[in-house]
PDB file of N, CA and C in Angstrom:
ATOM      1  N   UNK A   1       0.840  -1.177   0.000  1.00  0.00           N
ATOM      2  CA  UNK A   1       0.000   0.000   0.000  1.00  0.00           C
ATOM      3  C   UNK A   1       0.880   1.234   0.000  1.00  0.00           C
ATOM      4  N   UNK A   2       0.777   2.074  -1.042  1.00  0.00           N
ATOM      5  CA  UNK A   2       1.466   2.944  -1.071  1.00  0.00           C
ATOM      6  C   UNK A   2       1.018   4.154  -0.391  1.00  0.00           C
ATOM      7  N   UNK A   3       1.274   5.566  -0.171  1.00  0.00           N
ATOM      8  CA  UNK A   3       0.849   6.408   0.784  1.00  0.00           C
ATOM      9  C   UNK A   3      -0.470   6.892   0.411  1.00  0.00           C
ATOM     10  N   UNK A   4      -1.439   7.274   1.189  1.00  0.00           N
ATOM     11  CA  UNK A   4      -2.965   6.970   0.613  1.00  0.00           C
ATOM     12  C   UNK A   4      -3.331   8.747  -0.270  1.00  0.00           C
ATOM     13  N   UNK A   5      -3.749   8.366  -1.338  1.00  0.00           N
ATOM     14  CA  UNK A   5      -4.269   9.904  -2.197  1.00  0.00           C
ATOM     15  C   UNK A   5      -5.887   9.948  -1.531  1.00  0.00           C
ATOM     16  N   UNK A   6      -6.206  10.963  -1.878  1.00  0.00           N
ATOM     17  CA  UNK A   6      -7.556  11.525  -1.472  1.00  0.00           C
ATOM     18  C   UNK A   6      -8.402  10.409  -1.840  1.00  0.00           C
ATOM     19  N   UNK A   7      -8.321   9.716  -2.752  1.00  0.00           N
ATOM     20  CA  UNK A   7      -9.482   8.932  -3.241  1.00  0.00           C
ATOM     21  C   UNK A   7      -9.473   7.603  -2.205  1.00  0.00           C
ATOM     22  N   UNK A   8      -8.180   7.134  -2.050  1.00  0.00           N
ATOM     23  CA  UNK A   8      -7.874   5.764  -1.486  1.00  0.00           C
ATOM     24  C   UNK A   8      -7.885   5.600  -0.177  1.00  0.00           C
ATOM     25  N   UNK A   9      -7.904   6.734   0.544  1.00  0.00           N
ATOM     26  CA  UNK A   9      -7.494   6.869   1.901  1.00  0.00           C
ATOM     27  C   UNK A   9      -8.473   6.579   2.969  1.00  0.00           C
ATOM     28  N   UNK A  10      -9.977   6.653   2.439  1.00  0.00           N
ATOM     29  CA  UNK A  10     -10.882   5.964   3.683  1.00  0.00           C
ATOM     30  C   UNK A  10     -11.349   4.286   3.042  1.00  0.00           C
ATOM     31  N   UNK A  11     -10.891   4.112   1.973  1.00  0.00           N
ATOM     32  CA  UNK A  11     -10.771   2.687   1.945  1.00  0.00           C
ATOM     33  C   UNK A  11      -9.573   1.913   2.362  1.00  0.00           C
ATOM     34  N   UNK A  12      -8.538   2.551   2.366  1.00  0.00           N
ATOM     35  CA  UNK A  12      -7.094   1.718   3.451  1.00  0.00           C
ATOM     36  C   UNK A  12      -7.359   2.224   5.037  1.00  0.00           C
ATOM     37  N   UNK A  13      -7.945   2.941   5.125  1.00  0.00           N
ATOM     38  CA  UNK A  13      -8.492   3.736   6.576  1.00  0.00           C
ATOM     39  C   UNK A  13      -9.748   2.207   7.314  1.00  0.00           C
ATOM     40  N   UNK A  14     -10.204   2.088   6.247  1.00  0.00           N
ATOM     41  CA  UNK A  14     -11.417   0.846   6.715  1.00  0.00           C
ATOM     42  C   UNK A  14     -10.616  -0.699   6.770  1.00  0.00           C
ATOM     43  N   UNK A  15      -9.150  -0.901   5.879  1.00  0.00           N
ATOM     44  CA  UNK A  15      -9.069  -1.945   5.824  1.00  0.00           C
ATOM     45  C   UNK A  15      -8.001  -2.337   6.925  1.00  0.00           C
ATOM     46  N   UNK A  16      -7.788  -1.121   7.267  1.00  0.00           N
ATOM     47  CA  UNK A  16      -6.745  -0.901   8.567  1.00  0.00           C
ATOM     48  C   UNK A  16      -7.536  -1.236   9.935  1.00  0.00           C
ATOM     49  N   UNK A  17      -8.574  -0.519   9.840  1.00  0.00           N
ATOM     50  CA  UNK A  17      -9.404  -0.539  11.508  1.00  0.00           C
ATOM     51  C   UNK A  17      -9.722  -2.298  11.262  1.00  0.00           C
ATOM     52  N   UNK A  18      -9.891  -2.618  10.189  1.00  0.00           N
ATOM     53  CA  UNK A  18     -10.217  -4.211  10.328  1.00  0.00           C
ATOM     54  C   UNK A  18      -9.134  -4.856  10.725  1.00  0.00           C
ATOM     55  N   UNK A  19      -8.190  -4.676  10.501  1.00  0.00           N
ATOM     56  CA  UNK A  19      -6.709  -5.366  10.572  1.00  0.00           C
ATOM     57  C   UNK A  19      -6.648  -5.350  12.035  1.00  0.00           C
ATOM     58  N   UNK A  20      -6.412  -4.074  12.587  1.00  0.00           N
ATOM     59  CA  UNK A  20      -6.573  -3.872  13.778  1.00  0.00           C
ATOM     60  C   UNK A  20      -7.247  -4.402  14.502  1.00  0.00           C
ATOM     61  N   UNK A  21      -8.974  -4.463  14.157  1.00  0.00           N
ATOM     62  CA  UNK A  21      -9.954  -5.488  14.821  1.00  0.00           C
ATOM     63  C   UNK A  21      -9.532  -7.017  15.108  1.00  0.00           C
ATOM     64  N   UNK A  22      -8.793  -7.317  14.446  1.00  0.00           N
ATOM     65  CA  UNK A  22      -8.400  -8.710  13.892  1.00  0.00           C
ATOM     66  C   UNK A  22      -7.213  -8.703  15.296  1.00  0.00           C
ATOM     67  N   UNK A  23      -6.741  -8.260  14.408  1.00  0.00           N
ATOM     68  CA  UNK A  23      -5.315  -8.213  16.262  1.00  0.00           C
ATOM     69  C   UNK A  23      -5.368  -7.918  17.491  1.00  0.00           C
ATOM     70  N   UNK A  24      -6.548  -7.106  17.658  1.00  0.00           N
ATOM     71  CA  UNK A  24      -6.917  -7.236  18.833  1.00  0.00           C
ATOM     72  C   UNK A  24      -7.883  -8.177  19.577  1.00  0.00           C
ATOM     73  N   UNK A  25      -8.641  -9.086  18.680  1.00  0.00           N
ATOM     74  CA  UNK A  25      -9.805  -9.910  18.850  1.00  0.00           C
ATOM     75  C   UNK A  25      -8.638 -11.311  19.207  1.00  0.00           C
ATOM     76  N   UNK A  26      -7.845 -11.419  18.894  1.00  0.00           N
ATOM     77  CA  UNK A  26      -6.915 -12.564  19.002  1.00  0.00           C
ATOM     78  C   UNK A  26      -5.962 -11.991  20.218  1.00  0.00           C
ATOM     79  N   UNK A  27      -5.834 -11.355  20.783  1.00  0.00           N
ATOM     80  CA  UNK A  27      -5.108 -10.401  22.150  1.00  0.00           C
ATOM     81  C   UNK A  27      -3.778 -10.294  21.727  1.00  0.00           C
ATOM     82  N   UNK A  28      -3.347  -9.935  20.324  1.00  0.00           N
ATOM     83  CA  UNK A  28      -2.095  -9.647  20.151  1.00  0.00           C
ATOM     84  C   UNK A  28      -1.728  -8.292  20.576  1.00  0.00           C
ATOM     85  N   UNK A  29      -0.615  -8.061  20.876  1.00  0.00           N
ATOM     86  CA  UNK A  29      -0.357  -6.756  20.943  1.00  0.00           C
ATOM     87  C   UNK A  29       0.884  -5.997  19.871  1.00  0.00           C
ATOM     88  N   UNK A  30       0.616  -4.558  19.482  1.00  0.00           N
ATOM     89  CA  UNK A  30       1.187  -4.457  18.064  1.00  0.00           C
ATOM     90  C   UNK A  30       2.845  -4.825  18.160  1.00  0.00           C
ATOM     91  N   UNK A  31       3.529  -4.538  19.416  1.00  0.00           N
ATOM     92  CA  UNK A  31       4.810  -4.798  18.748  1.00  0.00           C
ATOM     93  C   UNK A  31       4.889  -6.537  18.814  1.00  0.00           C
ATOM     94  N   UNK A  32       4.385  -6.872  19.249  1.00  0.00           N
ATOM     95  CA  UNK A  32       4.397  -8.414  19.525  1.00  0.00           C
ATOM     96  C   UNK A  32       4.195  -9.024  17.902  1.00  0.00           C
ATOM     97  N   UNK A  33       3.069  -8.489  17.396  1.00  0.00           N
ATOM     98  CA  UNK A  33       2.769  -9.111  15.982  1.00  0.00           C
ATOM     99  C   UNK A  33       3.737  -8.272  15.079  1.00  0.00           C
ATOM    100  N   UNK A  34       4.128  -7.258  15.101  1.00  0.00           N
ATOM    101  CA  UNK A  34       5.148  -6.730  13.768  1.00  0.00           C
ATOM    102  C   UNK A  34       6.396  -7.592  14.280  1.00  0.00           C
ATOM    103  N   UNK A  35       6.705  -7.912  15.257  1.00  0.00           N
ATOM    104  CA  UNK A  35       7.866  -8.279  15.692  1.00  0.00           C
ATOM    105  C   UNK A  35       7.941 -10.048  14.435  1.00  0.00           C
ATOM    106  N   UNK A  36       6.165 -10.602  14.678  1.00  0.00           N
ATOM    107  CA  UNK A  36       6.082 -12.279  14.448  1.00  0.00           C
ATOM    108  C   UNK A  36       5.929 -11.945  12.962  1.00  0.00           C
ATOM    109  N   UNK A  37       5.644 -10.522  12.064  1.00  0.00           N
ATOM    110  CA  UNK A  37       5.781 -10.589  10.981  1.00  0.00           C
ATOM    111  C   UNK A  37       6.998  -9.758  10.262  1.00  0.00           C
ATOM    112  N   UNK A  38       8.348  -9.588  11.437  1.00  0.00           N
ATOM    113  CA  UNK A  38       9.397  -9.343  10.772  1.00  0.00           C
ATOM    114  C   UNK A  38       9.435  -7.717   9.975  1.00  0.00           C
ATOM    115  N   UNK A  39       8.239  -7.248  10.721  1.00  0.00           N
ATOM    116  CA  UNK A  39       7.923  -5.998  10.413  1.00  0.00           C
ATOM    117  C   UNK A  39       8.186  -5.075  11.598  1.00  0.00           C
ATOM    118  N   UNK A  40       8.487  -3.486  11.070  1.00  0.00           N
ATOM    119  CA  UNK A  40       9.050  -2.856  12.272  1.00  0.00           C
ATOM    120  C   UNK A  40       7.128  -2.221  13.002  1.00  0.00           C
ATOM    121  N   UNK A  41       7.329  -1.902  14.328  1.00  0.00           N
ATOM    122  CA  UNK A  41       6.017  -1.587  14.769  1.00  0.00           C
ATOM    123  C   UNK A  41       5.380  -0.257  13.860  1.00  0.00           C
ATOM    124  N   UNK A  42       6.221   0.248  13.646  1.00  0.00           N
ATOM    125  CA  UNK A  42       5.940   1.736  12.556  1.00  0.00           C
ATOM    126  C   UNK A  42       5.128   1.683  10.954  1.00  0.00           C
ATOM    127  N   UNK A  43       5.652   0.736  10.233  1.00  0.00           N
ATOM    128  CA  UNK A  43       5.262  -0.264   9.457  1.00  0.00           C
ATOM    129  C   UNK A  43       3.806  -0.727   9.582  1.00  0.00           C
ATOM    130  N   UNK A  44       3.699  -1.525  10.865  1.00  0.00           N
ATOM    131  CA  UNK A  44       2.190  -2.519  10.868  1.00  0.00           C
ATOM    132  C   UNK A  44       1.583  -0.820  11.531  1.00  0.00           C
ATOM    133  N   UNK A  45       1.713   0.409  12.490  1.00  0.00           N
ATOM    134  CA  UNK A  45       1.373   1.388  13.041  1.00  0.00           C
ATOM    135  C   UNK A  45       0.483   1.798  11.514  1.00  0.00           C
ATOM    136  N   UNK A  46       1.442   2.476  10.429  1.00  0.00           N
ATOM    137  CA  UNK A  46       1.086   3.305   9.197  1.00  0.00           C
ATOM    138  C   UNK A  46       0.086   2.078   8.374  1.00  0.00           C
ATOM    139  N   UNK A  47      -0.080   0.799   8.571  1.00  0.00           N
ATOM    140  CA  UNK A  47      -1.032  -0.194   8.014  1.00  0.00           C
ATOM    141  C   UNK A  47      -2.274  -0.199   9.081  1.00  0.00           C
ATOM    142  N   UNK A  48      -2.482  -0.241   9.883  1.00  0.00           N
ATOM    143  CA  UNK A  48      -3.543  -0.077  10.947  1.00  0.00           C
ATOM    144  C   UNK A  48      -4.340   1.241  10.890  1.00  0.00           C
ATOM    145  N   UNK A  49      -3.460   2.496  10.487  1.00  0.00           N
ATOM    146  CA  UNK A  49      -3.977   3.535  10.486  1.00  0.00           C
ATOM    147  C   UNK A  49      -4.539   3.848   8.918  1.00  0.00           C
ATOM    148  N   UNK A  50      -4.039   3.215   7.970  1.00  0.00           N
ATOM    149  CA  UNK A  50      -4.422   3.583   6.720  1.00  0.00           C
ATOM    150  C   UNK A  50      -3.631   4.605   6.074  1.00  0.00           C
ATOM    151  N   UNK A  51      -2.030   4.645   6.554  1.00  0.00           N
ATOM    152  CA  UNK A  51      -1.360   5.663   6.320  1.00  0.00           C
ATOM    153  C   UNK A  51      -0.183   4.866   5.317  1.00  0.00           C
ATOM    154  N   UNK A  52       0.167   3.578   5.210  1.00  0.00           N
ATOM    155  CA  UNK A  52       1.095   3.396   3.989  1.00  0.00           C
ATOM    156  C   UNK A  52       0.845   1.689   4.357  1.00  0.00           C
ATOM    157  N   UNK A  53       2.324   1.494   3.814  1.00  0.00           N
ATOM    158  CA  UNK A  53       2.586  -0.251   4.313  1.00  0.00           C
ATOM    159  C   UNK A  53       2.625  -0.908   2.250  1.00  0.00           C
ATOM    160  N   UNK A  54       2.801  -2.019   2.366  1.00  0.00           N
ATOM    161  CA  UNK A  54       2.730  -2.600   1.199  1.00  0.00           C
ATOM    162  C   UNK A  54       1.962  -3.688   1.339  1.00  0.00           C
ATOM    163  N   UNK A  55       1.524  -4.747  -0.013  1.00  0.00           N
ATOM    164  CA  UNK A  55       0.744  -5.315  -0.164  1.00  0.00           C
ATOM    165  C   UNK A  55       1.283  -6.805   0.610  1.00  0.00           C
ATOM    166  N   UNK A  56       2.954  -6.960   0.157  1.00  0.00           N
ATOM    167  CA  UNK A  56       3.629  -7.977   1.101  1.00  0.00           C
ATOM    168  C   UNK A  56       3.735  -7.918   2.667  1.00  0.00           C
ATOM    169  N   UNK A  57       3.633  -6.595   3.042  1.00  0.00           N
ATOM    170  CA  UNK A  57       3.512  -6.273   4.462  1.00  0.00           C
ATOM    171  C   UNK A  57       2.311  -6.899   5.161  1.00  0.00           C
ATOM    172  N   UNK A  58       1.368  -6.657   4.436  1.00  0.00           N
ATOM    173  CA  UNK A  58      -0.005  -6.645   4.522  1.00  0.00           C
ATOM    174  C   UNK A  58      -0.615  -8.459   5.277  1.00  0.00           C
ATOM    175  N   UNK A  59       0.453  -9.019   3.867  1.00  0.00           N
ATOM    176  CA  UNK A  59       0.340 -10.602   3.877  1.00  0.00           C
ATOM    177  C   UNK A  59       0.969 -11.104   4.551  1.00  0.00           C
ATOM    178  N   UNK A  60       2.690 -10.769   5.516  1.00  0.00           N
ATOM    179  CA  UNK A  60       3.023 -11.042   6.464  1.00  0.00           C
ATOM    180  C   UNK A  60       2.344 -11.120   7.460  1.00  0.00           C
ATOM    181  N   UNK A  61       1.884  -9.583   7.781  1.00  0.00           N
ATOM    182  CA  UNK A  61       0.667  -9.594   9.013  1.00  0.00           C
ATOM    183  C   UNK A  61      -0.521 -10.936   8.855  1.00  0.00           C
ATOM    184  N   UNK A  62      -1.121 -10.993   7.754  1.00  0.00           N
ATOM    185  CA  UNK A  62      -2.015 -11.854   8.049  1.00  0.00           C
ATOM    186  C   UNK A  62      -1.136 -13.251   8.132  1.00  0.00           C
ATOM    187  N   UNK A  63      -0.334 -13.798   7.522  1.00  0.00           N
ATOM    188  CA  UNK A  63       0.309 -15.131   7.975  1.00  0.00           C
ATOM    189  C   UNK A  63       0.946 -15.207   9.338  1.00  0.00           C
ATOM    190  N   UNK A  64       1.361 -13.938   9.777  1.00  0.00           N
ATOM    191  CA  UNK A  64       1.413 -13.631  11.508  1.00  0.00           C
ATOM    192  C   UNK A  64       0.570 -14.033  12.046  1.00  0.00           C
ATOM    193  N   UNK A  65      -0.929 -13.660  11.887  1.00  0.00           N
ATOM    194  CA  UNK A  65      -2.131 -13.962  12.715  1.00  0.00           C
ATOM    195  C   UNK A  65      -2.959 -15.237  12.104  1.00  0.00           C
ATOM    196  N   UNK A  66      -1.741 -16.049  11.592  1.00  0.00           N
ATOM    197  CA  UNK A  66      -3.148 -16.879  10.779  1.00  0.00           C
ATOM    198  C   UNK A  66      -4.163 -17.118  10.370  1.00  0.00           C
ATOM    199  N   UNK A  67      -4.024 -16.053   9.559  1.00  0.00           N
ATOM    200  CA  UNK A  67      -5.188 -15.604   8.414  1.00  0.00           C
ATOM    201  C   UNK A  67      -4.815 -15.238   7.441  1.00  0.00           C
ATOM    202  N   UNK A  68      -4.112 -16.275   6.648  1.00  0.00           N
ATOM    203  CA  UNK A  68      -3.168 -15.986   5.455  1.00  0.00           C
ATOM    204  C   UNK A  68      -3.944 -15.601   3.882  1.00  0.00           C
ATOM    205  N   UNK A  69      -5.505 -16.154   4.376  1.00  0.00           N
ATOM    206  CA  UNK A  69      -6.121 -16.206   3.196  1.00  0.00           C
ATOM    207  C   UNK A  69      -7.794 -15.235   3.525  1.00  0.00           C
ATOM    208  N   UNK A  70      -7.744 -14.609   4.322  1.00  0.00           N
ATOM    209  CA  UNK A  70      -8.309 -14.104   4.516  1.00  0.00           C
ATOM    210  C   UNK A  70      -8.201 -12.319   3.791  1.00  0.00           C
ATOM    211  N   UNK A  71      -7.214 -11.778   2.998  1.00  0.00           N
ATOM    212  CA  UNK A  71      -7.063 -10.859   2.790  1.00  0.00           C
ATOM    213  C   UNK A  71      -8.608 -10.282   1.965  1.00  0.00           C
ATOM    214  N   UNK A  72      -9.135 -10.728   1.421  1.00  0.00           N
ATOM    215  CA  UNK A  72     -10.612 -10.553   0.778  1.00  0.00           C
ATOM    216  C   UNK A  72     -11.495  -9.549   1.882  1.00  0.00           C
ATOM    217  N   UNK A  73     -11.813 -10.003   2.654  1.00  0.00           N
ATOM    218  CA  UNK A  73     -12.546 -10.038   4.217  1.00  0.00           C
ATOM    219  C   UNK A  73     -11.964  -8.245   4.027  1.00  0.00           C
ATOM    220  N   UNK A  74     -10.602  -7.986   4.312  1.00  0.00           N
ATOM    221  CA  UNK A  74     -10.185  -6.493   4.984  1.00  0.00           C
ATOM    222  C   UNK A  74     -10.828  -5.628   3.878  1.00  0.00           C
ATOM    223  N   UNK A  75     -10.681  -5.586   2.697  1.00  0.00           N
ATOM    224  CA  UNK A  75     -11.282  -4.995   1.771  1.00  0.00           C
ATOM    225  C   UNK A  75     -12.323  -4.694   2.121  1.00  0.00           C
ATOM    226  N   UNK A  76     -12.735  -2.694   1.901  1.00  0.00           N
ATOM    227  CA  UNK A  76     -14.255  -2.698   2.156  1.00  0.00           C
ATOM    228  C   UNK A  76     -14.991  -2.882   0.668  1.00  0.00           C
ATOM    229  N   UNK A  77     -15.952  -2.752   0.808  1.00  0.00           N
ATOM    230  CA  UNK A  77     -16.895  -2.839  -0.540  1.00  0.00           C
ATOM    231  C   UNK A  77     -16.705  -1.192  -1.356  1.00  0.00           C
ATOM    232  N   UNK A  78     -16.576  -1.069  -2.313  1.00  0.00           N
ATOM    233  CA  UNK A  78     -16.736   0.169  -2.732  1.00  0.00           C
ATOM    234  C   UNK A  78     -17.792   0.678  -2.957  1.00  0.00           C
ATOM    235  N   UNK A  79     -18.701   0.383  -3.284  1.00  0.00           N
ATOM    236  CA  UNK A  79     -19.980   0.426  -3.057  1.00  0.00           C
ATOM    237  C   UNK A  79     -20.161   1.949  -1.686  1.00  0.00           C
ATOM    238  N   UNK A  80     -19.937   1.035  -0.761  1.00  0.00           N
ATOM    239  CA  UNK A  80     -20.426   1.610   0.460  1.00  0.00           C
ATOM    240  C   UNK A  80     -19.302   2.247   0.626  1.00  0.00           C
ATOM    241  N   UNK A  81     -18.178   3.078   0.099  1.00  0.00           N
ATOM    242  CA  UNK A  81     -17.223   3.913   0.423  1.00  0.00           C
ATOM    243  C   UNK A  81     -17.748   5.165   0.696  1.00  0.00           C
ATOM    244  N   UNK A  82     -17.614   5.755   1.564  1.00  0.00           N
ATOM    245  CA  UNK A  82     -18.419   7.241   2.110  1.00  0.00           C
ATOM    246  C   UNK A  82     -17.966   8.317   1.006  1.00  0.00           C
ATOM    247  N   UNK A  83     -18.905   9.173   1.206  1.00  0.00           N
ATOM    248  CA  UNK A  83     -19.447  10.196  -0.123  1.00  0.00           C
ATOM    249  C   UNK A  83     -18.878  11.374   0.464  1.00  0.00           C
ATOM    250  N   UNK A  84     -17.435  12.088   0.035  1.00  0.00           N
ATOM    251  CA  UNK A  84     -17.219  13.196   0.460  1.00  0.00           C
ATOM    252  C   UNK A  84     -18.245  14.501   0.304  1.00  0.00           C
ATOM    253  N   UNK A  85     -18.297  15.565   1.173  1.00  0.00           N
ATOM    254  CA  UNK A  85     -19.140  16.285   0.883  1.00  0.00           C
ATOM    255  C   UNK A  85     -18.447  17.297  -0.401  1.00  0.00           C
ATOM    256  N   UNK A  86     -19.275  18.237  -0.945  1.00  0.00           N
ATOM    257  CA  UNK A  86     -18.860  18.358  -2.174  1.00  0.00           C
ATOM    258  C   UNK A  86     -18.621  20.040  -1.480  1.00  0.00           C
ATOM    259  N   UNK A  87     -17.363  20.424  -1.945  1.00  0.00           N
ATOM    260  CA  UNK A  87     -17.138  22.019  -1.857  1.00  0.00           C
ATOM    261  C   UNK A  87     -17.714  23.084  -2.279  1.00  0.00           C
ATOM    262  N   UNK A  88     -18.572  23.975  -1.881  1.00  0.00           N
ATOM    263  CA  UNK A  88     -18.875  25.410  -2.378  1.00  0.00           C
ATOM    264  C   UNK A  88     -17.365  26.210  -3.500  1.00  0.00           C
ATOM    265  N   UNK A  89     -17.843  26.346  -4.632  1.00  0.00           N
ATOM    266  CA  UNK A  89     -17.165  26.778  -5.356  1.00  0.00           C
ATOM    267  C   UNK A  89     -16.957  28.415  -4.422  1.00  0.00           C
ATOM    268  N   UNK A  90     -16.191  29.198  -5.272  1.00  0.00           N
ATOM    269  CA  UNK A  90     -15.922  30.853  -4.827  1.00  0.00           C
ATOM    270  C   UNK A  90     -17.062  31.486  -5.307  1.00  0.00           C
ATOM    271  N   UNK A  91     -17.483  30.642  -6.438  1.00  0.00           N
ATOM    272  CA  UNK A  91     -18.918  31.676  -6.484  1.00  0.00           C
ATOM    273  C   UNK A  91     -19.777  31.500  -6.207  1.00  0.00           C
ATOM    274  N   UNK A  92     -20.257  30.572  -5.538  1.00  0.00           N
ATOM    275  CA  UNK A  92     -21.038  30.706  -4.278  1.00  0.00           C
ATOM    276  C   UNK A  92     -20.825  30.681  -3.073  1.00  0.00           C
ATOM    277  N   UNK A  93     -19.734  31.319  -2.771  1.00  0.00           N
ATOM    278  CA  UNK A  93     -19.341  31.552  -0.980  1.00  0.00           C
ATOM    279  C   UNK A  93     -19.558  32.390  -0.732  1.00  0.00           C
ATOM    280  N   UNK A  94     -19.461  33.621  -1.597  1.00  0.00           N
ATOM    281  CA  UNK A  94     -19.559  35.519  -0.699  1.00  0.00           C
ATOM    282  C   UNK A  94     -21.170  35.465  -0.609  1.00  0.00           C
ATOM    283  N   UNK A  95     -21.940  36.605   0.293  1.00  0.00           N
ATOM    284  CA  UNK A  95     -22.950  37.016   0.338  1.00  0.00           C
ATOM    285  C   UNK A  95     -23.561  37.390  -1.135  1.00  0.00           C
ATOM    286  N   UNK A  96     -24.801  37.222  -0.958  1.00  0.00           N
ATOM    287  CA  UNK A  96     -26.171  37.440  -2.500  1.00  0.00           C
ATOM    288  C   UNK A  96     -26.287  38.437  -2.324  1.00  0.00           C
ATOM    289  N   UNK A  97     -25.689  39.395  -2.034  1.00  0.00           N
ATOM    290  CA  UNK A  97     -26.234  41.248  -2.108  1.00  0.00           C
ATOM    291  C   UNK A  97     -26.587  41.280  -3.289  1.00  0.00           C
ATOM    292  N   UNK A  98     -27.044  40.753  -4.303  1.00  0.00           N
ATOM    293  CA  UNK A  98     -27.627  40.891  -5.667  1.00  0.00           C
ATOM    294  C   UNK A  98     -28.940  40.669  -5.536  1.00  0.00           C
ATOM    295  N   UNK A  99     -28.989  39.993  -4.842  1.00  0.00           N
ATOM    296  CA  UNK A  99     -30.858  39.355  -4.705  1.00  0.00           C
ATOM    297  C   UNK A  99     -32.029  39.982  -3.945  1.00  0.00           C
ATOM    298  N   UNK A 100     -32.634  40.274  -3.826  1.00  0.00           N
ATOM    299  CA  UNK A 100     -33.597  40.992  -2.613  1.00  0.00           C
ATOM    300  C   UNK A 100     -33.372  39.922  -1.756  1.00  0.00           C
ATOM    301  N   UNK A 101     -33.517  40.236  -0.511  1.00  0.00           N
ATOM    302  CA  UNK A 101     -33.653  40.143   0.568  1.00  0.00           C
ATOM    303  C   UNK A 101     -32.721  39.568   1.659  1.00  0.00           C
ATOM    304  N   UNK A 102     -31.704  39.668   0.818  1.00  0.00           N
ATOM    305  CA  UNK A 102     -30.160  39.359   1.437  1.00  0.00           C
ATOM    306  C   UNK A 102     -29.244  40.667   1.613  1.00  0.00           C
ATOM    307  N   UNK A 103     -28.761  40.786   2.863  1.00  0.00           N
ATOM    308  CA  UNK A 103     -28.649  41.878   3.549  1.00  0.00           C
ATOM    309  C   UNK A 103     -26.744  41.667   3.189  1.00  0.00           C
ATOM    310  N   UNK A 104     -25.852  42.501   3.939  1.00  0.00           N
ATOM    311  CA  UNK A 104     -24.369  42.511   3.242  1.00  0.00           C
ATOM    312  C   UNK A 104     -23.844  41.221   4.120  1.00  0.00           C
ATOM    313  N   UNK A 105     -24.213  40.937   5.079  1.00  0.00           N
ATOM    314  CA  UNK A 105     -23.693  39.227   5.820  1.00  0.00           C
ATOM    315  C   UNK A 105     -24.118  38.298   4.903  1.00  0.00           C
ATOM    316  N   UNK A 106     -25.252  38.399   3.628  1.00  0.00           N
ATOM    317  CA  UNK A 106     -25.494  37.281   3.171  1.00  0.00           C
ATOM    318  C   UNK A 106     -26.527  36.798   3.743  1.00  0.00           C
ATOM    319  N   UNK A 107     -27.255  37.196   5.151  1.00  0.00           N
ATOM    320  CA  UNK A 107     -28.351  36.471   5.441  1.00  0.00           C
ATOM    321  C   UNK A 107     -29.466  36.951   4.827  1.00  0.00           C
ATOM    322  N   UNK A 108     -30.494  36.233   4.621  1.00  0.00           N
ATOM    323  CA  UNK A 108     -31.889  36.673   4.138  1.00  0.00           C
ATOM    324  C   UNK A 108     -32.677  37.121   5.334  1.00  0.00           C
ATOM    325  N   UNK A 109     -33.267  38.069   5.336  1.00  0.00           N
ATOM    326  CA  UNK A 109     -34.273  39.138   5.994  1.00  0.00           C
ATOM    327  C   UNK A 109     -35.560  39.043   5.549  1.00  0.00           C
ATOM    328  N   UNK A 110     -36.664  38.365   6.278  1.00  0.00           N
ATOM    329  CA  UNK A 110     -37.708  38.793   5.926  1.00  0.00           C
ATOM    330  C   UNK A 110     -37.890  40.116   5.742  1.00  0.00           C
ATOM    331  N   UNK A 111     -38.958  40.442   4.497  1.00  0.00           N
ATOM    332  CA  UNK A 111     -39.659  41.403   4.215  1.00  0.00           C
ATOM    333  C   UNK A 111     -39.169  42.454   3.297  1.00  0.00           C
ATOM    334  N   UNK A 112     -37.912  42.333   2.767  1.00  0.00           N
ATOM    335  CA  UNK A 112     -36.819  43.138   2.362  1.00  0.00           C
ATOM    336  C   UNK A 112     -37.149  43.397   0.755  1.00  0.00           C
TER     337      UNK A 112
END
């Protein structure tokens, strides 16, 4: 997993908290398992968080926790990947002083 771009980052963000779920449901503790997958704790840290790691990293960890074939499972669905909210362009951020009834803050005023 390379370092996450805007698009990728709450789907390695989801496949991380699972990873995590996983290691903690088995009472590992993190340096204990980067240690059993020859990985430094910083490493499995930036894979848990959704912040880097590689795809071989990935598969160490799970042959660490014996769940070598389970990599399917961490994957979220894309489908259900959350919907960023969408930005107000610049031209629609300043106040409507063009319009009736919008005052110079931009709020609308009854009766105006």
């Amino acid at each position: 997993m390379a370092p996450t771009s805007s698009k990728q980052g709450p789907a390695l963000q989801v496949l991380g908290e699972r990873l995590a779920a996983w290691r903690r449901a088995r009472g590992v503790r993190p340096e204990v398992l980067a240690a059993q997958a020859g990985l430094s704790r910083v490493v499995l840290q930036q894979i848990e968080t959704g912040r880097g790691g590689s795809l071989e990293d990935l598969q160490k960890i799970l042959e660490a926790l014996e769940l070598p074939d389970r990599l399917a499972e961490l994957i979220p669905d894309p489908a259900a990947a959350p919907v960023k909210p969408v930005r107000r362009s610049k031209l629609m951020s300043g106040p409507a002083t063009h319009a009736p009834g919008y005052g110079k803050s931009g709020e609308w005023t009854p009766g105006d």
